[in-house]
N, C-alpha and C. Protein backbone atom coordinates (compact mmCIF):
# COMPACT_ATOMS: atom_id res chain seq x y z
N UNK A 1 0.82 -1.20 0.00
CA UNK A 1 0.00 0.00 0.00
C UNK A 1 0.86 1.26 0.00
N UNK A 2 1.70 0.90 0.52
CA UNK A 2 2.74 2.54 0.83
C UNK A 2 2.93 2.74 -0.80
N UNK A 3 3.13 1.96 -1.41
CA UNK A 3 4.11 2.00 -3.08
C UNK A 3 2.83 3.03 -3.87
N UNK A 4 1.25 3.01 -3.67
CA UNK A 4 0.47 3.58 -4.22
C UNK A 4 0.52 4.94 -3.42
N UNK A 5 0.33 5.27 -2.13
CA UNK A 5 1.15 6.29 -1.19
C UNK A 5 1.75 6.88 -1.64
N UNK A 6 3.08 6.49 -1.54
CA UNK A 6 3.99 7.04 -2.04
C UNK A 6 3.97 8.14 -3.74
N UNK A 7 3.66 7.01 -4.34
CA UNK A 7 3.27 8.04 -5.88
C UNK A 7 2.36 9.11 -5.86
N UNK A 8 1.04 8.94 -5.32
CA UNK A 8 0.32 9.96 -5.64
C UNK A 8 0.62 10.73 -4.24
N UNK A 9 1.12 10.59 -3.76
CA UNK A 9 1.15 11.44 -2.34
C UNK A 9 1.51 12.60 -2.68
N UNK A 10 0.94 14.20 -2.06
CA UNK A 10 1.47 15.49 -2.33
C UNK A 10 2.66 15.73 -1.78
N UNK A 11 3.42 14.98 -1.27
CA UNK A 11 4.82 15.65 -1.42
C UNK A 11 5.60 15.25 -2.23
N UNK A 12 5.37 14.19 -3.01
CA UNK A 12 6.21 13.95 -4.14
C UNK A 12 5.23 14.20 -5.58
N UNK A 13 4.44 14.70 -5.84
CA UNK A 13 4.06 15.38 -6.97
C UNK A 13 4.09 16.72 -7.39
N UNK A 14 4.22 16.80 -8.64
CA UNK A 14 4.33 17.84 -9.39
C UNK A 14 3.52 18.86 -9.08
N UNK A 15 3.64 20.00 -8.40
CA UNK A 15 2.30 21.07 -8.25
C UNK A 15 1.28 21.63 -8.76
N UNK A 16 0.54 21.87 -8.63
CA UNK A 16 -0.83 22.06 -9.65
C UNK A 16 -0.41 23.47 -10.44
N UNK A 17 0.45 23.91 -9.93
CA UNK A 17 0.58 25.79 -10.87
C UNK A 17 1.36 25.31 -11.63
N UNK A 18 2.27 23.92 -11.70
CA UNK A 18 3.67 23.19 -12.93
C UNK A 18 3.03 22.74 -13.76
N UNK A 19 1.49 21.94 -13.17
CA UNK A 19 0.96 20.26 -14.28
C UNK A 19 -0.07 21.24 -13.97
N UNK A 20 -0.61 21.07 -15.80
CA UNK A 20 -2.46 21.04 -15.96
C UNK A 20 -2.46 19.87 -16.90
N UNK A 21 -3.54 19.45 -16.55
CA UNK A 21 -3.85 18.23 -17.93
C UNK A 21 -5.31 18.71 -18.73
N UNK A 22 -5.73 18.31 -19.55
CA UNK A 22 -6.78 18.69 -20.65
C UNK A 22 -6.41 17.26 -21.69
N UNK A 23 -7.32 16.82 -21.96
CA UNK A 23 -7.50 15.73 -22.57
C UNK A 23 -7.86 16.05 -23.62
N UNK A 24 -7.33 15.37 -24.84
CA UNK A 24 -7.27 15.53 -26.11
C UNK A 24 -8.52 14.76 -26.63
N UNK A 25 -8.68 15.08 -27.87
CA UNK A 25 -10.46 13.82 -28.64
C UNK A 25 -10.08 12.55 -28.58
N UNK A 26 -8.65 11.94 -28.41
CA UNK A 26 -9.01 10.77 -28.78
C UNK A 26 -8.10 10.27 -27.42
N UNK A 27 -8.45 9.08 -27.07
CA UNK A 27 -8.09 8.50 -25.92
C UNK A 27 -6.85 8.00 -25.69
N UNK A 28 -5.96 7.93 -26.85
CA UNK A 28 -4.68 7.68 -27.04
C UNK A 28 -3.31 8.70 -26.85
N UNK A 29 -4.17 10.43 -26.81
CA UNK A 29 -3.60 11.23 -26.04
C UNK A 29 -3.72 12.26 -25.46
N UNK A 30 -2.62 12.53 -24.66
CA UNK A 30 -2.97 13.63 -23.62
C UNK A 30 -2.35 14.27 -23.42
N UNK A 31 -2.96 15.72 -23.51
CA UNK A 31 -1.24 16.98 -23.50
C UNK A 31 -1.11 17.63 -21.76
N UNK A 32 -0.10 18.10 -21.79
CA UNK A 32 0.68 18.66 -20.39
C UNK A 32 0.65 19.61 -20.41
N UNK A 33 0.78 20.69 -19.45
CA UNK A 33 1.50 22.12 -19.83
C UNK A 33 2.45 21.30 -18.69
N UNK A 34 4.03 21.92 -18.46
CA UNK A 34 4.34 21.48 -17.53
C UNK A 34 5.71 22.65 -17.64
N UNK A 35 5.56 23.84 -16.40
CA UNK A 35 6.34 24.96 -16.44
C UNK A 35 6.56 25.80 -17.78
N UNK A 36 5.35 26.10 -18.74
CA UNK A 36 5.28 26.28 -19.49
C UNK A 36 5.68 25.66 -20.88
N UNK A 37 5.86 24.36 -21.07
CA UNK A 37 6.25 23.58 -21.97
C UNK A 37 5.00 22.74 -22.56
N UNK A 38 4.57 22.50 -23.45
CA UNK A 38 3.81 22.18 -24.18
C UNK A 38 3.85 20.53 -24.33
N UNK A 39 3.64 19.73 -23.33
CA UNK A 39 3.96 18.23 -23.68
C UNK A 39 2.50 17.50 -24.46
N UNK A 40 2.84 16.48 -25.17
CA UNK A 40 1.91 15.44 -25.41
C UNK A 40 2.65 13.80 -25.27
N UNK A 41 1.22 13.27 -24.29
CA UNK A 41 1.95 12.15 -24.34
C UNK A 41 0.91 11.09 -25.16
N UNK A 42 1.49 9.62 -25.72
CA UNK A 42 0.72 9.21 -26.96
C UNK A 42 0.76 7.60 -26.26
N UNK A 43 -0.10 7.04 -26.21
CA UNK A 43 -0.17 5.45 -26.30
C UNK A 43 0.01 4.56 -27.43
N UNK A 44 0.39 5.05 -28.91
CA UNK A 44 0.21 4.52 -30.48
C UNK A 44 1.94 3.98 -30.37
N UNK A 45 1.71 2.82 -30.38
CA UNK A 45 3.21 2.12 -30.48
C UNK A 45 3.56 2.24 -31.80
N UNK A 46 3.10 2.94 -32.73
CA UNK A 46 3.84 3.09 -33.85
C UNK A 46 4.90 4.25 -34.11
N UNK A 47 6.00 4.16 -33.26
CA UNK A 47 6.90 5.26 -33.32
C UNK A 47 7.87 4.83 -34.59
N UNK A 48 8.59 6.24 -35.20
CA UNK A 48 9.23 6.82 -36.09
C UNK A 48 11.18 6.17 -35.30
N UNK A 49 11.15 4.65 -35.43
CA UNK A 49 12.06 3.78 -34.65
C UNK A 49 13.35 4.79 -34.68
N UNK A 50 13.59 5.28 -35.82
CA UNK A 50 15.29 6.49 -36.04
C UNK A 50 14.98 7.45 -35.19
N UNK A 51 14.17 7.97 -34.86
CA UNK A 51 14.00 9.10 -34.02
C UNK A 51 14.13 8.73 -32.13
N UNK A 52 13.39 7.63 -32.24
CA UNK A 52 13.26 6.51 -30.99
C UNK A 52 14.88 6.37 -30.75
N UNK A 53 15.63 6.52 -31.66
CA UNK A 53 17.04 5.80 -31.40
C UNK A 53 17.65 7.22 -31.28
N UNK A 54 17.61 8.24 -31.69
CA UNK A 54 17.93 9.64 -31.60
C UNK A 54 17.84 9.70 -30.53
N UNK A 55 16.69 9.42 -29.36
CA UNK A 55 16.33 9.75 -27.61
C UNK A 55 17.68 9.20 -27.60
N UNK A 56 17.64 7.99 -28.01
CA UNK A 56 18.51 6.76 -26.69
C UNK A 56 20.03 6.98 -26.67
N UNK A 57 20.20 7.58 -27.98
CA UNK A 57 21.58 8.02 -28.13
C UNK A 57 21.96 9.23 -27.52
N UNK A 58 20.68 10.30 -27.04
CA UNK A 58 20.89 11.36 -26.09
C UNK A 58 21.39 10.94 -24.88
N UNK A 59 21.07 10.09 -24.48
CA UNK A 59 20.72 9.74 -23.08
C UNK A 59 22.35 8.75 -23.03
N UNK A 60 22.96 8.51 -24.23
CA UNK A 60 24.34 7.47 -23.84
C UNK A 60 24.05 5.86 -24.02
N UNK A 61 22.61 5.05 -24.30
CA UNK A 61 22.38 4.09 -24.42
C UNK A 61 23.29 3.45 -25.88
N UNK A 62 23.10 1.99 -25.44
CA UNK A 62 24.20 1.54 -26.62
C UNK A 62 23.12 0.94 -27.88
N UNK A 63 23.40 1.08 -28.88
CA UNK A 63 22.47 1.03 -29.88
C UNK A 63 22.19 -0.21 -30.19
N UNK A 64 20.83 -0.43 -30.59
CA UNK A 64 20.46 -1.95 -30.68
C UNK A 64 19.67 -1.82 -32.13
N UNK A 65 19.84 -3.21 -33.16
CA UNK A 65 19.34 -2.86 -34.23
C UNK A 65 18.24 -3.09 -34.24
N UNK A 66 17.45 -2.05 -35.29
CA UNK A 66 16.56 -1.02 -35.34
C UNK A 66 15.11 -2.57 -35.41
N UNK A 67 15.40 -3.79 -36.29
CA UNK A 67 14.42 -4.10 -36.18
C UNK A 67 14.11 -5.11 -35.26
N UNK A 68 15.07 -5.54 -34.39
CA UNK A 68 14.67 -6.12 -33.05
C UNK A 68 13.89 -4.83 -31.83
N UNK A 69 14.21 -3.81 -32.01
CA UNK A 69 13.44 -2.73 -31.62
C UNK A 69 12.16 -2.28 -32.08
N UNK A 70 11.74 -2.61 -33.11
CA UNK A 70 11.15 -2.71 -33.56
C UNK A 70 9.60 -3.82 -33.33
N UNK A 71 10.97 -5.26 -33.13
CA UNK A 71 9.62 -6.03 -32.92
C UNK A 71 9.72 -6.13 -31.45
N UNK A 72 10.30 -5.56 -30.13
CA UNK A 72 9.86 -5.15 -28.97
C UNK A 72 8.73 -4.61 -28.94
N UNK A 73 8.28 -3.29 -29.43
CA UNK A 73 7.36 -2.32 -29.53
C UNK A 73 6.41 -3.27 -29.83
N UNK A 74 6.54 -4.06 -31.03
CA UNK A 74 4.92 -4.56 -31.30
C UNK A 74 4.62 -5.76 -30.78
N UNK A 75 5.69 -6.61 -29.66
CA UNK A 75 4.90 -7.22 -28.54
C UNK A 75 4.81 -6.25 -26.83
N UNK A 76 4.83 -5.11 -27.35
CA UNK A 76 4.64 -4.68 -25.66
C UNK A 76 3.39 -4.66 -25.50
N UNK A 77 2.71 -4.74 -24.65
CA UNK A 77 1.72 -4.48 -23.24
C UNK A 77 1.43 -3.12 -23.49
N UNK A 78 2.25 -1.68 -23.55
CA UNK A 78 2.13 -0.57 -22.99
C UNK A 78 3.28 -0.14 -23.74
N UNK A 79 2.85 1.12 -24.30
CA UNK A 79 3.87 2.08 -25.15
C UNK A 79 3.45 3.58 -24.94
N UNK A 80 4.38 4.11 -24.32
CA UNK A 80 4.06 5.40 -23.78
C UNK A 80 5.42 6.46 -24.23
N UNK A 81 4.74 7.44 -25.38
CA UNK A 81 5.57 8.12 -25.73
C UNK A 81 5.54 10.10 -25.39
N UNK A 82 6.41 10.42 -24.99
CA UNK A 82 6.24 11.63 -24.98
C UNK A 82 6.64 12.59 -25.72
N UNK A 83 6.10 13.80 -26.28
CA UNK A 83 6.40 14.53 -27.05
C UNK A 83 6.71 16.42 -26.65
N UNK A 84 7.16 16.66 -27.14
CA UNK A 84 7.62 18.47 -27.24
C UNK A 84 6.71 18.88 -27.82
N UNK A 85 5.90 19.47 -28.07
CA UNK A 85 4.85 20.31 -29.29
C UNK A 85 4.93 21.76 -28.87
N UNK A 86 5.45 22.14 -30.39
CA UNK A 86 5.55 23.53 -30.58
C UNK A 86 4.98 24.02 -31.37
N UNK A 87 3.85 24.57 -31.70
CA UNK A 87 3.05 24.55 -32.55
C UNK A 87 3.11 23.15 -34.34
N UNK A 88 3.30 23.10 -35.08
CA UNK A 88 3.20 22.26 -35.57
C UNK A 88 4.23 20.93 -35.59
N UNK A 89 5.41 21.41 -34.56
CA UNK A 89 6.28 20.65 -34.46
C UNK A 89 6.40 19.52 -33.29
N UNK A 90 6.76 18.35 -33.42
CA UNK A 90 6.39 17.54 -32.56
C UNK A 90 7.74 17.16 -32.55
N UNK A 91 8.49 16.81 -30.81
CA UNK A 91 9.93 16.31 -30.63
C UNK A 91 9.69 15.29 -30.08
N UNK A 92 10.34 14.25 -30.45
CA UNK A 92 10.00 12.83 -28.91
C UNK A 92 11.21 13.36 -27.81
N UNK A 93 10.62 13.08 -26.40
CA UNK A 93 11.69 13.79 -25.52
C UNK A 93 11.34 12.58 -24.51
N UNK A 94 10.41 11.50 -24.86
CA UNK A 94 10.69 10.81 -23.49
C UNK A 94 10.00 9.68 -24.09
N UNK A 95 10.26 8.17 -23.40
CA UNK A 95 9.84 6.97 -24.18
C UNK A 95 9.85 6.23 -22.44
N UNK A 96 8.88 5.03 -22.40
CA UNK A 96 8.59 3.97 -21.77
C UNK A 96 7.60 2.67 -22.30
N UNK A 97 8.13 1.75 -22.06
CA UNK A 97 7.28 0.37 -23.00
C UNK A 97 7.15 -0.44 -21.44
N UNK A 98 5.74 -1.18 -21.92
CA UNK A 98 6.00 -2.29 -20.48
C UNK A 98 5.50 -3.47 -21.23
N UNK A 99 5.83 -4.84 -20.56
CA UNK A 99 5.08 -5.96 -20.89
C UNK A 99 4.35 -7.01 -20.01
N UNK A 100 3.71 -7.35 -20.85
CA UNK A 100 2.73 -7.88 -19.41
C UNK A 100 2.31 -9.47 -19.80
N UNK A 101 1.80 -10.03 -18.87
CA UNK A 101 1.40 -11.47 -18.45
C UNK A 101 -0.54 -11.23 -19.27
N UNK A 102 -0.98 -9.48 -19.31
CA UNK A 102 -2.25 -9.52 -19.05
C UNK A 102 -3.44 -9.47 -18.65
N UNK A 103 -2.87 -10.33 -17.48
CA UNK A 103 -3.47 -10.73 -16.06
C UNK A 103 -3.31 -9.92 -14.49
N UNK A 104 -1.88 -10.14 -14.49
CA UNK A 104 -1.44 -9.79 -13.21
C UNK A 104 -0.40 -8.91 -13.15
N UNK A 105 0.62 -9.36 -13.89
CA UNK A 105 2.03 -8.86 -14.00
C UNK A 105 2.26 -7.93 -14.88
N UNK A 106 3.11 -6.85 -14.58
CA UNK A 106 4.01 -6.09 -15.82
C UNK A 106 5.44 -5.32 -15.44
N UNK A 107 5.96 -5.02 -16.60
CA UNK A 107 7.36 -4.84 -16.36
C UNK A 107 7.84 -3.76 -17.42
N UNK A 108 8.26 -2.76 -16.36
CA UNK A 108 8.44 -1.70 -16.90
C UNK A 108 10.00 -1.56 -18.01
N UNK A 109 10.11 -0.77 -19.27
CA UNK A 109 11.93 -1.20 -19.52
C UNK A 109 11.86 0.11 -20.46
N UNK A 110 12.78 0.19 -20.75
CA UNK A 110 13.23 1.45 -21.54
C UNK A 110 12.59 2.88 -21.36
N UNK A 111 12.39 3.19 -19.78
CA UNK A 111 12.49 4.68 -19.30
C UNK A 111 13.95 5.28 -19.37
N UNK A 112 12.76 6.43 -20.66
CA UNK A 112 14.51 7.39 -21.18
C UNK A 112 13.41 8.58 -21.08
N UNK A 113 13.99 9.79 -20.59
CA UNK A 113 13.78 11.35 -20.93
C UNK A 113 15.35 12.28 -21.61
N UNK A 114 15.07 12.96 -22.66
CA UNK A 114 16.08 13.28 -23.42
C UNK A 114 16.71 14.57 -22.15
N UNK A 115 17.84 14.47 -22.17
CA UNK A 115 18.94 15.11 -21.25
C UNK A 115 18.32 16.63 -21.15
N UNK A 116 18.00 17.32 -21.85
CA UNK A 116 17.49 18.62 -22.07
C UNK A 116 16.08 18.84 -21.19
N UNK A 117 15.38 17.72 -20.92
CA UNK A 117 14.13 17.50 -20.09
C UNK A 117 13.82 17.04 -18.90
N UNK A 118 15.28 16.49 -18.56
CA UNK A 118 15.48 15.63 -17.36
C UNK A 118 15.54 17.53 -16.36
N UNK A 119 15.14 17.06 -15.21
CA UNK A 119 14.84 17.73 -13.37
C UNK A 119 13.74 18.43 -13.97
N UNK A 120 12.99 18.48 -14.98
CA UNK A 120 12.21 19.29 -14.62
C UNK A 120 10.62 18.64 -14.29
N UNK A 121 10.67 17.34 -14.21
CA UNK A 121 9.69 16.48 -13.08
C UNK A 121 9.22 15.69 -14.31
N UNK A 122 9.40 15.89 -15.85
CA UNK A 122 8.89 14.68 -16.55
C UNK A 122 9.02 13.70 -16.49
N UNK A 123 10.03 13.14 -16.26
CA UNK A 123 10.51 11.17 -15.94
C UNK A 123 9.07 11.24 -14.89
N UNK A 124 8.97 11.85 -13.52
CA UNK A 124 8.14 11.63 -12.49
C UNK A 124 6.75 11.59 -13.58
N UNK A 125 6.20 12.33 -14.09
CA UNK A 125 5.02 12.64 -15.15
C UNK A 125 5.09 11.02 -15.63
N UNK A 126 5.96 10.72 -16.81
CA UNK A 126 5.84 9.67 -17.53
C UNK A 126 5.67 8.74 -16.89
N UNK A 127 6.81 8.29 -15.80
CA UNK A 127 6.27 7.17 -15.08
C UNK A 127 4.86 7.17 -14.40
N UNK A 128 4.04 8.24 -13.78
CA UNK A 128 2.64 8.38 -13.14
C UNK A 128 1.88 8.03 -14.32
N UNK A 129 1.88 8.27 -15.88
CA UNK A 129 1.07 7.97 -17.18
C UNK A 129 1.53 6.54 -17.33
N UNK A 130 2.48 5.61 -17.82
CA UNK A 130 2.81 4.76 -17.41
C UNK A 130 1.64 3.40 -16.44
N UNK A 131 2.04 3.80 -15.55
CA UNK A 131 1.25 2.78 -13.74
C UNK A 131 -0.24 3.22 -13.82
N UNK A 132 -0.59 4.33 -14.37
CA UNK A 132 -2.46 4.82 -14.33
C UNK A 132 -2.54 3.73 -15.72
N UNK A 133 -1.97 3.59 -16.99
CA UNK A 133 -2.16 3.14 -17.70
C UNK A 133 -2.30 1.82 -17.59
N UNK A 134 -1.44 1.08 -16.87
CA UNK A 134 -1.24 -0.60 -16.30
C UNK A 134 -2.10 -0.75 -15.29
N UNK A 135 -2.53 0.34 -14.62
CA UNK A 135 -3.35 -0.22 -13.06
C UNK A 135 -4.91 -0.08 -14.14
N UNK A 136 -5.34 1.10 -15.00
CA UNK A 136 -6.52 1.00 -15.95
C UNK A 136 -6.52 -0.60 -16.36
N UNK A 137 -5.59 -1.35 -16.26
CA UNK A 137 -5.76 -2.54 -17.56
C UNK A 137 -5.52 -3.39 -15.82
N UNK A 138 -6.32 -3.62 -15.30
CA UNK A 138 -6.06 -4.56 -13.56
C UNK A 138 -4.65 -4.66 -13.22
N UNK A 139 -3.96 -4.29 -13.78
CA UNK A 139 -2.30 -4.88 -13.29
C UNK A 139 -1.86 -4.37 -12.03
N UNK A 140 -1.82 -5.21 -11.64
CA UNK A 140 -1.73 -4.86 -9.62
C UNK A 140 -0.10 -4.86 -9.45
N UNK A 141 1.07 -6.36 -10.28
CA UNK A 141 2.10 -6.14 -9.64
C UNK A 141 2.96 -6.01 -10.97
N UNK A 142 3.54 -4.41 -10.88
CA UNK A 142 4.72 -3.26 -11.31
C UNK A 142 5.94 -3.47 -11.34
N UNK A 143 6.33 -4.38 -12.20
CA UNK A 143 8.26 -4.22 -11.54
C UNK A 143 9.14 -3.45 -13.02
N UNK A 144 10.36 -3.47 -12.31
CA UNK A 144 11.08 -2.82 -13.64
C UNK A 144 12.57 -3.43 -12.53
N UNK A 145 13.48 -2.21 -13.89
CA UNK A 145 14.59 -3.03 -13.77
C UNK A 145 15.54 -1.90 -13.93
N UNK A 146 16.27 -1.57 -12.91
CA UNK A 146 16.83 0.01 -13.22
C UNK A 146 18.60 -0.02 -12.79
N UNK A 147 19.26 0.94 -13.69
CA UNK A 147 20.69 1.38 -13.41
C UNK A 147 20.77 1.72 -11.86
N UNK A 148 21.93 1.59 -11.55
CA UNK A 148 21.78 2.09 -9.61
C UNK A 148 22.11 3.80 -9.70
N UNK A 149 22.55 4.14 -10.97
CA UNK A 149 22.44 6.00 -10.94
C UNK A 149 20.71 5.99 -10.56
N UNK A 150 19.66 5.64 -10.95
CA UNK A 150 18.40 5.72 -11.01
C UNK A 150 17.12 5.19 -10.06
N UNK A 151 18.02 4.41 -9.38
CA UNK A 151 17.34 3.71 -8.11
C UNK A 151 16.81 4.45 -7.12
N UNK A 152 17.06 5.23 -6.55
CA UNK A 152 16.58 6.45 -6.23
C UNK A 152 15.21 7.21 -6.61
N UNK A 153 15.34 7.61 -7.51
CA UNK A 153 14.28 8.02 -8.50
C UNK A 153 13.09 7.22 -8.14
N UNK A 154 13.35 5.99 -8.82
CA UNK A 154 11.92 4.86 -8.45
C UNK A 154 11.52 5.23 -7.09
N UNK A 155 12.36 4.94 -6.07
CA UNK A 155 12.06 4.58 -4.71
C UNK A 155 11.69 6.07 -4.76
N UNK A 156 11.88 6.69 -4.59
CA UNK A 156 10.81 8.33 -4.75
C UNK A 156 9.34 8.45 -5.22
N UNK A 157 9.07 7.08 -6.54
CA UNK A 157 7.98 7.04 -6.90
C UNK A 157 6.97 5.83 -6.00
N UNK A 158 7.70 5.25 -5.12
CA UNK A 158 7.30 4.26 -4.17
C UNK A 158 7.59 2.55 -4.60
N UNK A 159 8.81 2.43 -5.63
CA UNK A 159 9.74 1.01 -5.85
C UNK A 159 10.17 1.04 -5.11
N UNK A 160 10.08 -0.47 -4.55
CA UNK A 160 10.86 -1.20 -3.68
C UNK A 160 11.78 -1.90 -4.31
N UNK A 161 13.06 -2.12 -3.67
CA UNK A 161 14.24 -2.84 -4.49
C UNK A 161 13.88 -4.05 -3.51
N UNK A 162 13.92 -4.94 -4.09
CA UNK A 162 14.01 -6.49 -3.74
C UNK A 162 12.83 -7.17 -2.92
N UNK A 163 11.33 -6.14 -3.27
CA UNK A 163 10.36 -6.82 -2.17
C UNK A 163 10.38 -7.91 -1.64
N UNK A 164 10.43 -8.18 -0.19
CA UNK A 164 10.08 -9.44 0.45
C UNK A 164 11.30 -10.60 0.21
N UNK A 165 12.48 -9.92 0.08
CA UNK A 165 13.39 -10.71 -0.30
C UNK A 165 13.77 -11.40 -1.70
N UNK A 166 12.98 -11.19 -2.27
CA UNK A 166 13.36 -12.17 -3.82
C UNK A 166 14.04 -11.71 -4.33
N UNK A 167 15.03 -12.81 -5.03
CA UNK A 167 16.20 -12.35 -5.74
C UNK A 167 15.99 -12.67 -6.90
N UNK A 168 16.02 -11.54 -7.91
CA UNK A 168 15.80 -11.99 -9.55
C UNK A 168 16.88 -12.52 -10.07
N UNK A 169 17.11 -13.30 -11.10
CA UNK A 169 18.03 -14.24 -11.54
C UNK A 169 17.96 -14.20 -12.87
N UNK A 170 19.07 -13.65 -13.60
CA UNK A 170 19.31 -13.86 -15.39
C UNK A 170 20.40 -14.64 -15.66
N UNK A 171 19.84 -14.90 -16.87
CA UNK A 171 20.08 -16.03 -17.53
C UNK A 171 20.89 -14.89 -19.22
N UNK A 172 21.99 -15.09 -19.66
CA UNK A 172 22.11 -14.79 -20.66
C UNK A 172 23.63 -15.42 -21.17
N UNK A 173 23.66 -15.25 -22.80
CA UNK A 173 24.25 -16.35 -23.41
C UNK A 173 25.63 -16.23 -23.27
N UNK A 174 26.15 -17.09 -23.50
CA UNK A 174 28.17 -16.89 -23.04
C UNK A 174 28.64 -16.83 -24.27
């Protein structure tokens, strides 16, 4: 219970004079003002993949080819993209995908905000669009998988590192 606490709780959210929301016609998106910046964020997993790779290369990620990235996106669960809009111009400045069981489970992976956007509370934004989006679809248990620069961050949004003791275990090829 604290982990739902924790997120929406008013001392760790964004202030109402930073965030307005206004909902767009179609249900797939929703724009921000956020300190005067013009955001939209989009649920349509059909992103512009070179541009997708433009974020990740902001951010220092190591590049992965384009169409195994590709077919990530079109088995995720949840595709949550964020955008810059400046009058007719649209920037991607922030990306998150999750995947899910369906049922019960999901798993958060590729939270990036482009370097130019980071402290000014969007990562916090995206991830809250994100968990409303997975808890809308019943998904009760949230995990992800994060750098230890970033661990922090989560546990701010109410992640727990290692609930109840379990130790996750990978498996990858030699």
């Amino acid at each position: 219970m604290s982990f739902w606490k924790g997120l929406f709780g008013a001392a760790e959210t964004v202030s109402a004079k930073e965030l307005t929301r206004t909902a767009k016609a179609s249900h797939r998106q929703e724009a921000v003002a956020v300190k005067g910046e013009s955001i939209l964020f989009s649920l349509d997993p059909d992103l512009d993949l070179y541009e997708l790779e433009e974020l990740c290369d902001a951010v220092g990620w190591s590049r992965r080819p384009i169409h195994k990235v590709k077919k990530a996106l079109h088995h995720s669960f949840l595709v949550v993209s964020m955008w810059q809009q400046r009058g007719n111009y649209r920037r991607l400045i922030g990306f998150a995908r999750a995947t899910s069981d369906h049922a019960f489970n999901a798993t958060i992976w590729d939270v990036v905000v482009h370097p130019d956007f980071q402290g000014k509370g969007l990562g916090k934004v995206l991830m809250e669009k994100v968990i409303r989006e997975l808890r809308a679809q019943d998904i009760s248990n949230i995990t992800l998988f994060a750098d230890q620069g970033v661990v922090s961050f989560y546990e701010r949004l109410g992640f727990t590192p290692d609930p109840e003791g379990i130790k996750g275990m990978f498996w990858y090829p030699r």
